[in-house]
Every structure is written in structure tokens, then in C-alpha cells.
Protein backbone atom coordinates (compact mmCIF):
# COMPACT_ATOMS: atom_id res chain seq x y z
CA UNK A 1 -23.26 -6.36 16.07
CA UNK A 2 -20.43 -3.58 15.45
CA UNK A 3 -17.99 -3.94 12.85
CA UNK A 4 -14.54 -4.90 13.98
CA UNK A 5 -11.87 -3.77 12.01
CA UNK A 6 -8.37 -5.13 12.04
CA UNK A 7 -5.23 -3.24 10.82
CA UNK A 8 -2.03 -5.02 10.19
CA UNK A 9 0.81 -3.22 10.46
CA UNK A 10 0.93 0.38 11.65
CA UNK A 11 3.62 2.00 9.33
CA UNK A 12 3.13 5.16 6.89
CA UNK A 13 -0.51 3.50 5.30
CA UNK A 14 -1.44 1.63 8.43
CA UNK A 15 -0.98 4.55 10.58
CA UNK A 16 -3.30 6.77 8.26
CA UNK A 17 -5.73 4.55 7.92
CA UNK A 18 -6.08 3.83 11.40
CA UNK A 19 -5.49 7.65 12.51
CA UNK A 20 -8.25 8.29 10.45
CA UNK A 21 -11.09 5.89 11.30
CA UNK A 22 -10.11 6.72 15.22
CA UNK A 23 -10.48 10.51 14.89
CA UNK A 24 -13.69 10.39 12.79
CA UNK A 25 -15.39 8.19 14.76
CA UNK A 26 -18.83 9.30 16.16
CA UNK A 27 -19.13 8.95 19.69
CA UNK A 28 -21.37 6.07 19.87
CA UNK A 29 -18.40 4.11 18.10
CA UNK A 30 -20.37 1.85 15.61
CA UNK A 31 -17.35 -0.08 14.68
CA UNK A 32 -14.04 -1.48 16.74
CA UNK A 33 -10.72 -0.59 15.56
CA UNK A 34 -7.69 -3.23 16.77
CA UNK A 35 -4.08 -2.31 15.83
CA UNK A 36 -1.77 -5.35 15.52
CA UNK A 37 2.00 -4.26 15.42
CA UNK A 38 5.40 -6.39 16.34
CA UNK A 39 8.41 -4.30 17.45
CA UNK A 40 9.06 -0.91 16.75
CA UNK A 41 6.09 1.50 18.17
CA UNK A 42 4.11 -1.22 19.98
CA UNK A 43 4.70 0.75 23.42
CA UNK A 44 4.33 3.81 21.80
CA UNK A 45 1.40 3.12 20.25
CA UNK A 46 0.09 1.69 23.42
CA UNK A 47 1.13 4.65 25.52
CA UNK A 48 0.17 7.15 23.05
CA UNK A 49 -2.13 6.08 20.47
CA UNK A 50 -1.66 7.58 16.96
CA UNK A 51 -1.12 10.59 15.92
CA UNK A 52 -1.51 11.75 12.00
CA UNK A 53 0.55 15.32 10.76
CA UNK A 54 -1.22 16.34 7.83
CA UNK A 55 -0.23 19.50 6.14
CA UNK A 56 -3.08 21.36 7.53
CA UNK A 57 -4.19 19.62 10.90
CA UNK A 58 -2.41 16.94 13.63
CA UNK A 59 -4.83 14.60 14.93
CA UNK A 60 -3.94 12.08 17.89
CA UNK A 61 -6.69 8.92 18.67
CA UNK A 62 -6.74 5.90 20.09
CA UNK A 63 -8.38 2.42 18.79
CA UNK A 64 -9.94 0.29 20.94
CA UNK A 65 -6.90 -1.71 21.21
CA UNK A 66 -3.24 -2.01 19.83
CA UNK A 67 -1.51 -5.82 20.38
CA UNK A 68 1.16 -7.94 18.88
CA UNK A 69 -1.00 -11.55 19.29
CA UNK A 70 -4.24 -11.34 18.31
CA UNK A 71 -4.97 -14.94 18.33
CA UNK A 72 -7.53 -14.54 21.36
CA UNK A 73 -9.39 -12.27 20.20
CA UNK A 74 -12.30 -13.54 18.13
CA UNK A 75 -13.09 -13.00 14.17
CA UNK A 76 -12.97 -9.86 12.85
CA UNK A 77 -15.63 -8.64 9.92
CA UNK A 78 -12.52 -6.65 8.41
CA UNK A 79 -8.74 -7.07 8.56
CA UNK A 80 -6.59 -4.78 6.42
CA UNK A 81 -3.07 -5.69 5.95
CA UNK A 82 -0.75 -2.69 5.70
CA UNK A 83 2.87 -4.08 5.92
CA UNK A 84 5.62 -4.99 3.93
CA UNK A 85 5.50 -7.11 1.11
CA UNK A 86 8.55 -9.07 2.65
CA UNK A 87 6.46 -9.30 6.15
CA UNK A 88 2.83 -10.92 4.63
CA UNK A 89 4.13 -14.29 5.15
CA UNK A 90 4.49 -13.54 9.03
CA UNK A 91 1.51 -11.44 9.41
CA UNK A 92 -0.68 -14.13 7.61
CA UNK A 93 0.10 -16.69 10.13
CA UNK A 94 -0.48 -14.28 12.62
CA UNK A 95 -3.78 -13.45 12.09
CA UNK A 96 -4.90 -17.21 11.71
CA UNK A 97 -7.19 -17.11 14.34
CA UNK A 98 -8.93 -13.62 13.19
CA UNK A 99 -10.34 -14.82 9.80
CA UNK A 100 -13.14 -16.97 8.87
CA UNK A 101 -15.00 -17.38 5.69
CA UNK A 102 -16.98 -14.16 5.94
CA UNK A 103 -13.85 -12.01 7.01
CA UNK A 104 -12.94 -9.38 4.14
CA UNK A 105 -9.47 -9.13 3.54
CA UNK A 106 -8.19 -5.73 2.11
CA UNK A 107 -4.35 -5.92 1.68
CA UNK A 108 -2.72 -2.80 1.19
CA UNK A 109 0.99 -3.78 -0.14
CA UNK A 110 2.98 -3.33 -3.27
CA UNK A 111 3.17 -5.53 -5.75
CA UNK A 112 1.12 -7.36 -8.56
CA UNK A 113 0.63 -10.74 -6.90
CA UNK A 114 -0.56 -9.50 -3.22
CA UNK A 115 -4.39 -11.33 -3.20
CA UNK A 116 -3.03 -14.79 -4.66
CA UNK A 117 -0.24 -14.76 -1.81
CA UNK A 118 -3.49 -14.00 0.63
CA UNK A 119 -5.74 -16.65 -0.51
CA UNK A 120 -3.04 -19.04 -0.20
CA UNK A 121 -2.92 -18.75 3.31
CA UNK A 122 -7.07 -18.28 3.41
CA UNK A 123 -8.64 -19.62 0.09
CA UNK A 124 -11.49 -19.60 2.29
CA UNK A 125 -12.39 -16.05 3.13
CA UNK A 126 -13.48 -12.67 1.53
CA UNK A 127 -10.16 -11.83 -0.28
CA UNK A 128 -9.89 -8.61 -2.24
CA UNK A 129 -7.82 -6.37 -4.54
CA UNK A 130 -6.63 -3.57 -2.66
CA UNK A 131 -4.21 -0.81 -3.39
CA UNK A 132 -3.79 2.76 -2.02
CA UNK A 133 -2.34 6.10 -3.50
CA UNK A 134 -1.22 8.07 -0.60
CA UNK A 135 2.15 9.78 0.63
CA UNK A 136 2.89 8.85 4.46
CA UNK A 137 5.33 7.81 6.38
CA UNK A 138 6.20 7.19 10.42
CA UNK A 139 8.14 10.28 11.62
CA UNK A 140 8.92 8.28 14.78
CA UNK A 141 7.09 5.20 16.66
CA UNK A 142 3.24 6.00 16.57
CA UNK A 143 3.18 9.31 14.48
CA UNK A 144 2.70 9.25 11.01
CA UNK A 145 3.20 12.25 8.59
CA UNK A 146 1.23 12.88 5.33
CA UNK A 147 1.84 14.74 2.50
CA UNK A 148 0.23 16.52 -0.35
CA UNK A 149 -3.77 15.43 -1.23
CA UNK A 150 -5.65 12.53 0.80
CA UNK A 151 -5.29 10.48 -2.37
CA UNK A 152 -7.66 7.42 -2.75
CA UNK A 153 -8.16 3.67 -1.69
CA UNK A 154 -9.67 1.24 -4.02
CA UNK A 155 -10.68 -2.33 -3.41
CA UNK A 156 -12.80 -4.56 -4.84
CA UNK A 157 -13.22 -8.55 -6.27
CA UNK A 158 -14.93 -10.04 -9.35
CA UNK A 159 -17.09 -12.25 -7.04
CA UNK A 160 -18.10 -9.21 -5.18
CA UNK A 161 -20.29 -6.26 -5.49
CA UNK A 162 -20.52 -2.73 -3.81
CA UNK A 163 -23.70 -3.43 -2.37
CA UNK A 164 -22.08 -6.22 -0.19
CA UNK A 165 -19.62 -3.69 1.14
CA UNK A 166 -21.96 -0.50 1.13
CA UNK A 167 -21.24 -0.33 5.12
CA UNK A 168 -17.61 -0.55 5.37
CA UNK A 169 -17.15 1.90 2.62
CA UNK A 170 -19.59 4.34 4.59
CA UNK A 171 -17.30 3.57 7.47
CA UNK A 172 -14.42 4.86 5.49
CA UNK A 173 -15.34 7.60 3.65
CA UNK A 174 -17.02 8.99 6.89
CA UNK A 175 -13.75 8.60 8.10
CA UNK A 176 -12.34 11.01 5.45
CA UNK A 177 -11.10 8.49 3.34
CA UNK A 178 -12.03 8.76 -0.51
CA UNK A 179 -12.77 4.79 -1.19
CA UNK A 180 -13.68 3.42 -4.69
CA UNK A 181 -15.17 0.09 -4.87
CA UNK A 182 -13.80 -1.72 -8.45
CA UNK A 183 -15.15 -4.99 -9.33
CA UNK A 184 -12.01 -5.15 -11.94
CA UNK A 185 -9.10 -4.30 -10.02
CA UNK A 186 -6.47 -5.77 -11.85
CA UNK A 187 -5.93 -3.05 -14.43
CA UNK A 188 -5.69 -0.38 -11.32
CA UNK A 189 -2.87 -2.43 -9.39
CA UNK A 190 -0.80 -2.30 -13.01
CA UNK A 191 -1.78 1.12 -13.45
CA UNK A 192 -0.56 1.82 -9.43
CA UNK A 193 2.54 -0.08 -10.22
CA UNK A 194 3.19 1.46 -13.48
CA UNK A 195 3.65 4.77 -11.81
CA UNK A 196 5.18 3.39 -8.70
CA UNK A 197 7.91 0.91 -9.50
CA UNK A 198 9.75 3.27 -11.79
CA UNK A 199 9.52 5.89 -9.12
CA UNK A 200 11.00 4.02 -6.44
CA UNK A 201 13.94 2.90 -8.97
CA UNK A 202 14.96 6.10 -9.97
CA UNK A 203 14.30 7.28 -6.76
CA UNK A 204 16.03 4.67 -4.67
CA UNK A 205 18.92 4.58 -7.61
CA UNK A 206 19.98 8.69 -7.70
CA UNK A 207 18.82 9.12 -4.12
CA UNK A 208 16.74 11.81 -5.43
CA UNK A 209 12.70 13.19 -5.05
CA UNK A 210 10.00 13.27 -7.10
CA UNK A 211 10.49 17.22 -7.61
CA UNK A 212 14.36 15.93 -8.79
CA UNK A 213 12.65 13.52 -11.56
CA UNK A 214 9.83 16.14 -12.86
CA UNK A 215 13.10 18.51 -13.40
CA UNK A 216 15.36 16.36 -15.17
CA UNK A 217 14.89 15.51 -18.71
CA UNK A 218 17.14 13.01 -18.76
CA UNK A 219 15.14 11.04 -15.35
CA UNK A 220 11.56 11.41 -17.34
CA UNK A 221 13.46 9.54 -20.03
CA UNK A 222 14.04 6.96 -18.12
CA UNK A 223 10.99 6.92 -16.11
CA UNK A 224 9.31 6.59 -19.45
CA UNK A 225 11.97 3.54 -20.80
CA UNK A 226 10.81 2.02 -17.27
CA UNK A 227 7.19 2.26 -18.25
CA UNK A 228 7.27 1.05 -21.39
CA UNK A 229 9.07 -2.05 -20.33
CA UNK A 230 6.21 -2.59 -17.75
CA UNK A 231 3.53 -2.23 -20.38
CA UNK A 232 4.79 -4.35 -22.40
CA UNK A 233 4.96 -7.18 -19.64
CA UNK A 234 1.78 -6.48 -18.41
CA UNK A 235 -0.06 -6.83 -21.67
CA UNK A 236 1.44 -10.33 -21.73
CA UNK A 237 -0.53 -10.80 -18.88
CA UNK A 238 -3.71 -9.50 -20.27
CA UNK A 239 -3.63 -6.08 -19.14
CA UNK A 240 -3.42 -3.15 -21.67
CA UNK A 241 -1.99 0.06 -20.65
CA UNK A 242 -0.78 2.47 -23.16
CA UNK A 243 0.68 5.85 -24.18
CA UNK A 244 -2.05 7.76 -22.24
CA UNK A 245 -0.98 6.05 -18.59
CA UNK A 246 2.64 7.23 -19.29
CA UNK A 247 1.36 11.26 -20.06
CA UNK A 248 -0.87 11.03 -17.35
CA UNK A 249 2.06 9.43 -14.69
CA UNK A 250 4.60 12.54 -16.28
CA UNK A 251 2.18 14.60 -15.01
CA UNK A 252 1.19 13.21 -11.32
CA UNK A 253 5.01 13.40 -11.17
CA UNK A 254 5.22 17.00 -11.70
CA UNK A 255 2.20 17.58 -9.31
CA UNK A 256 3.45 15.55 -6.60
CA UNK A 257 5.07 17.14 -3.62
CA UNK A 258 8.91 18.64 -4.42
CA UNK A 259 9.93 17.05 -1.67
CA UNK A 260 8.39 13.38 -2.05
CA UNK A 261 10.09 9.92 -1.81
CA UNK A 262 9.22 6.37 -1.87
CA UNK A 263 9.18 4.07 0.88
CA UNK A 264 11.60 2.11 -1.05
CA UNK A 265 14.50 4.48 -1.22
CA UNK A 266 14.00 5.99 2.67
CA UNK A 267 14.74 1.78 3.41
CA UNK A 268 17.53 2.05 1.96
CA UNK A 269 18.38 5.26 3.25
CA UNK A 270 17.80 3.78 6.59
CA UNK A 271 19.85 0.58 5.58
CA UNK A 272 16.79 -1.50 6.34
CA UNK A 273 15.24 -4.71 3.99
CA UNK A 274 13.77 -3.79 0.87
CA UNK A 275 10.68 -4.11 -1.19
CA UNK A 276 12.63 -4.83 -4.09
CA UNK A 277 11.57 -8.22 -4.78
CA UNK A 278 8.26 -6.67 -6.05
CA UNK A 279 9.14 -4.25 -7.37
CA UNK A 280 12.33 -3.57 -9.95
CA UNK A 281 13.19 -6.94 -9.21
CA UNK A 282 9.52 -8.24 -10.07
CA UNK A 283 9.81 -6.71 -13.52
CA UNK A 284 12.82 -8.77 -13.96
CA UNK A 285 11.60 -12.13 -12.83
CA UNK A 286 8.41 -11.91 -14.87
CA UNK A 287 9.78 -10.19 -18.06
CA UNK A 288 12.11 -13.48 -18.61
CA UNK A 289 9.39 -15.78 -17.53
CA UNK A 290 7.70 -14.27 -20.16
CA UNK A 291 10.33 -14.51 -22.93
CA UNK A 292 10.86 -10.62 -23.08
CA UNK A 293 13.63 -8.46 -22.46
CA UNK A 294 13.91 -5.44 -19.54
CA UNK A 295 16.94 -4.24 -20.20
CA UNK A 296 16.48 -0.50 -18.20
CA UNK A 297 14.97 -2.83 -15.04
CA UNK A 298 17.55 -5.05 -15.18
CA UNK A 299 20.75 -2.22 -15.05
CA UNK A 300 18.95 -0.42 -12.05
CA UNK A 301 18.02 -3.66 -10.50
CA UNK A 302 21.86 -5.00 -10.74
CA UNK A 303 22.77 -1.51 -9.40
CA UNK A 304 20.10 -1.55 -6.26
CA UNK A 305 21.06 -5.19 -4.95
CA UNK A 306 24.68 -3.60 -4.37
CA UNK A 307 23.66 -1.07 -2.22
């Protein structure tokens, strides 16, 4: 029986992901691809399929299918959720009829708390850790644009092991996709989010890139007060992080792209809903629950919720 995969959402990490196991499929197909996408790009997507803009090479596939209700269409082996932290709710119910208990789940948002907001809605299935370092974004409805390196996916689930998986990550990396199976993925999300939440602050706060940040003195200050108030909440949460995660997140600032953004500040750009919740405004939240103070988080986050 082939593979089916399902991807959920078919913005900047979607549309990469999906781009990429289209093109790179051999001809034979060994595995289905499904997009599922509501509103803007369905038609195109439809019309079109997907096209990827890489800085060396535009490639335009199709999957076997792109739909907004895919309640009639049988369980998938694979369903990767790639939207909005502020969309999950919706997309879980709408991929009720998708999942059973040997479904893997890879979801692909931001944010610290993703899987236990997953198994909620499917305590019952094959729910992992996921998280994603890439630069992409939708250009216009059904072509995405990436930037800089490929970057790398990881996944993984302390009841799991690689050898469970070994197909799907053949699938992937045949599909040009560096993939790392972890087994402790809880460290990586906090290390993700370590680099990434004060990024998308400054970013979304000055309206300015990462090239802008690496430049300033006075933004890798901050970036670094930002960090330090994250470590310090995440090793009340049993995750250490320390002095060498804040060098080596100066530095993939100063490699990244000049020109390089966060999907959090082109929403607001845009004037469109925000990931803040779990992001700046996570950092918030938690630090108080956890009787500590965040007192750069909670100036930016004051700041952001006016705009």
C-alpha cells in the first residue's frame, strides 16, 4: 500500500514541503501527496499546482490532489500540519476523519505547546514533535519563495524510534529535504524558539530584517536580554539552555539572509492576525505563571498588541 501524505495548510512551510515531495517524486509515485487549504490559493493551487522559487532553481508540481474537506477521503499514514498557530483548532477538526491510531502526526507550527494541543484533539494517534528551520514565504496564491540554505526538519517522540519511521524519512530526504529524527525533541523546540521569538519581536517591533539586527549593537543587546529571559523560563520547565545557544543564535543571525523577515512581522505588515500569542506573548503568560519576571518581553509585547 503507498504512503499517503497529508499537508495542512499550504503557506510559506506547507508550500515547500509539498513543492518538494511533488517535484522529487519518481515516476512510479510510491507515495500520495493531498493538499488541504481553505481560502486564499485553493483555485490557484487547483489550477496551477505549486510552484517553489528557490535562489537557484523554480520548480512547479502538482500532488495528487489539493481540497478544502477532506473528510471523504479515507486515513492517511501521514498528515503534517503547516498552519498557523491561531488556525490548529480549525484544522484539527477538519481533519477528523483522516486520522486513526496509526496516523503520524508531524505539526509544523510555532510555539512550545504545539503536540499537547494535537493530542488533545487525537490522544489516540501517532503524535510527534515537529519543528522546521527554513525561510519561505507565499509570493502570491500557490507560489512559494525560499531563501538562503534548505535548512532542516526534525521530528521525533519519546515513545518512538527511527526505525519505525525509516520510510517516511527516506521519502523526505529523497525529496531534498534534510530530516533528523530526535527521540528528545523538547530541548530543539526551546532551542528553535530561543532564536525565533526574539527575532520576530525585534523584527515585528522596528519593522526591520535580520541583516538590520546583525548590524546594530544596540538590537543584539536586546536580542540577547530576550534570550536570557527565555532561558531562564525554560529551565523552569526542565530545559537547560545556556550561554553557548545565545553565541551560536548571534551568529545564525549574522549568516542569515540581509534581507530576511519573520512571518510574524510581514502579518503585521499585511495587517493580518498574529502569532503573537505564542510567541512574545507566550513568554509573558508563562514567565508569571512561573513566578518570574520578563520585563524586555513584556515592553515589546505591550508595544506589539497596539499595532
Amino acid at each position: 500500500m503507498k504512503m499517503r501524505i497529508a499537508i495542512v495548510g499550504i503557506g510559506g512551510v506547507g508550500g515547500y514541503l509539498g513543492a518538494r515531495l511533488c517535484c522529487f517524486r519518481k515516476p512510479q509515485k510510491p507515495y500520495h501527496v493531498v493538499f488541504i487549504q481553505r481560502g486564499e490559493g485553493l483555485l490557484a493551487l487547483k489550477k496551477n499546482g505549486i510552484t517553489l522559487v528557490t535562489d537557484k532553481n523554480t520548480y512547479t508540481s502538482f500532488p495528487d490532489m489539493t481540497t478544502e474537506d477532506p473528510s471523504d477521503l479515507g486515513v492517511f499514514s501521514h498528515v503534517m500540519f503547516c498552519v498557523k498557530s491561531y488556525q490548529l483548532e480549525e484544522a484539527l477538526r477538519l481533519t477528523k476523519n483522516i486520522i486513526d491510531k496509526n496516523t503520524v502526526i508531524v505539526p509544523l507550527l510555532n510555539g512550545i505547546e504545539v503536540k499537547k494541543k494535537v493530542e488533545t484533539s487525537y490522544p489516540f494517534a501517532k503524535v510527534m514533535d515537529g519543528c522546521i528551520y527554513v525561510s519561505s514565504e507565499v509570493i502570491y496564491p500557490g507560489v512559494v519563495r525560499q531563501t538562503g540554505s534548505a535548512g532542516y526538519l526534525y521530528f521525533g517522540a519519546q515513545n518512538s524510534s527511527e526505525s519505525e519511521h525509516r520510510v517516511f524519512l527516506d521519502i523526505l530526504k529523497n525529496a531534498r529535504i534534510k530530516t533528523v529524527f530526535e527521540k528528545n525533541m523538547k530541548r530543539r523546540i526551546w532551542e528553535k524558539f530561543l532564536l525565533l521569538c526574539p527575532f520576530a519581536t525585534l523584527s515585528s517591533y522596528y519593522n526591520c530584517t535580520a541583516g538590520d539586527i546583525a548590524d546594530s549593537a544596540e538590537r543584539k543587546r536586546e536580542f540577547v536580554f530576550l534570550m536570557k529571559e527565555i532561558i531562564s523560563l525554560a529551565e523552569s520547565k526542565g530545559i537547560i539552555l545556556g550561554e553557548k545557544d545565545i553565541r551560536a543564535n548571534l551568529e545564525k543571525i549574522s549568516l542569515f539572509s540581509k534581507n530576511t523577515k519573520t512571518s510574524f512581522q510581514r502579518d503585521i505588515e499585511f495587517g493580518r492576525k498574529t502569532e503573537i500569542d505564542v510567541l512574545t506573548g507566550y513568554v509573558v503568560q508563562e514567565t508569571k505563571k512561573m513566578n518570574l519576571e520578563a520585563p524586555v518581553h513584556a515592553f515589546f509585547y505591550e508595544k506589539l498588541l497596539e499595532r
